[in-house]
Protein backbone atom coordinates (compact mmCIF):
# COMPACT_ATOMS: atom_id res chain seq x y z
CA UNK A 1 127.64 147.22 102.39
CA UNK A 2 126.09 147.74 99.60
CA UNK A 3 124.90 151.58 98.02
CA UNK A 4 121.30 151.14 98.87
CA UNK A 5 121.60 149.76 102.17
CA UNK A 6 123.93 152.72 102.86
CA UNK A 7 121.59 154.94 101.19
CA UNK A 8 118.80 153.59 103.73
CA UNK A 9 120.85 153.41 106.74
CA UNK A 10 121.76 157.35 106.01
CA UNK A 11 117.73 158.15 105.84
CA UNK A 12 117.22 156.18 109.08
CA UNK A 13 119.66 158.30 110.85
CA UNK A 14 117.29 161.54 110.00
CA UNK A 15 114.62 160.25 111.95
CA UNK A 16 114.49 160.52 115.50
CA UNK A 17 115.98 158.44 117.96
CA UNK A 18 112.76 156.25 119.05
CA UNK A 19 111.79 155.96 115.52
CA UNK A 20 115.60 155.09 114.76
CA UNK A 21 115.14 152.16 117.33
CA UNK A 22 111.42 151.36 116.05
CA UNK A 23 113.16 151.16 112.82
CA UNK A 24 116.05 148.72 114.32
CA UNK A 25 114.28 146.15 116.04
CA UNK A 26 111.93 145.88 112.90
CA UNK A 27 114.87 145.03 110.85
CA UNK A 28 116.49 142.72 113.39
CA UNK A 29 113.28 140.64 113.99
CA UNK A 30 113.14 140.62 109.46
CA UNK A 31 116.77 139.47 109.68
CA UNK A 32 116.08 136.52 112.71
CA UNK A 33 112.75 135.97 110.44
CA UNK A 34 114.27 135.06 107.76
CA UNK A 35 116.85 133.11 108.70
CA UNK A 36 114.53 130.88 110.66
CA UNK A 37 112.51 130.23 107.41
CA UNK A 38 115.91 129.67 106.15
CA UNK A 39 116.47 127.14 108.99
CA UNK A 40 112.88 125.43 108.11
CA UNK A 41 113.53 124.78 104.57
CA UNK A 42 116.72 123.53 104.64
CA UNK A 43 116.09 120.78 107.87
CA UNK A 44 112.67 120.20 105.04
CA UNK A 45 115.07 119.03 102.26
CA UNK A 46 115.06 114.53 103.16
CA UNK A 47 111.01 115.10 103.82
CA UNK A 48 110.66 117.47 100.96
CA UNK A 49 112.48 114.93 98.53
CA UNK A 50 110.16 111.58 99.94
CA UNK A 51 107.54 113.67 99.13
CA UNK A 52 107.82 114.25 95.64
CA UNK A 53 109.31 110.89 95.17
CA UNK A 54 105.74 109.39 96.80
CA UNK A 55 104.16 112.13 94.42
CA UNK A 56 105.86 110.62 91.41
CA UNK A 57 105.73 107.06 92.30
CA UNK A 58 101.87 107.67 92.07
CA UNK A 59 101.76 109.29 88.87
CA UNK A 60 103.67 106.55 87.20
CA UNK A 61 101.14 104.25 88.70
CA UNK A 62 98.51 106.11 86.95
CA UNK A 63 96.80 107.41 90.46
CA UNK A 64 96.97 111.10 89.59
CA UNK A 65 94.75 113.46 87.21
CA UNK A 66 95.63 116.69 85.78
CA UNK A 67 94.75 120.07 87.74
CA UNK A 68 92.24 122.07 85.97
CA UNK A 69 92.42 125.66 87.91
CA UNK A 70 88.57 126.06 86.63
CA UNK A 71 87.48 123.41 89.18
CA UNK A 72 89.59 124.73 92.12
């Protein structure tokens, strides 16, 4: 574990015990967040990848135009 996460952990145990478990589930649904994004992206990658292959199979035809942010 690292310094800071000790560092927060020891703050956390200060509070009291329903903030303590306020404070626990909110990490523990960041932690299942994030691995589900993690999750996403990587079962993305093959459809990711056809994508930008399709985006530069049209550019090399000559079917794209550059993106000027001032006409966003």
């Amino acid at each position: 574990m690292t310094k800071l996460l000790q560092q927060a952990f020891a703050e956390a145990e200060k509070l009291p015990s329903v903030e303590q478990d306020s404070f626990a589930r909110w990490m523990l649904e960041e932690l299942r967040a994030e691995e589900r994004w993690q999750q996403a992206f990587a079962n993305s990658q093959d459809a990711l990848a056809q994508l930008a292959q399709e985006a530069l199979e049209e550019r090399r035809q000559g079917r794209t135009q550059p993106l000027d942010p001032d006409e966003l």
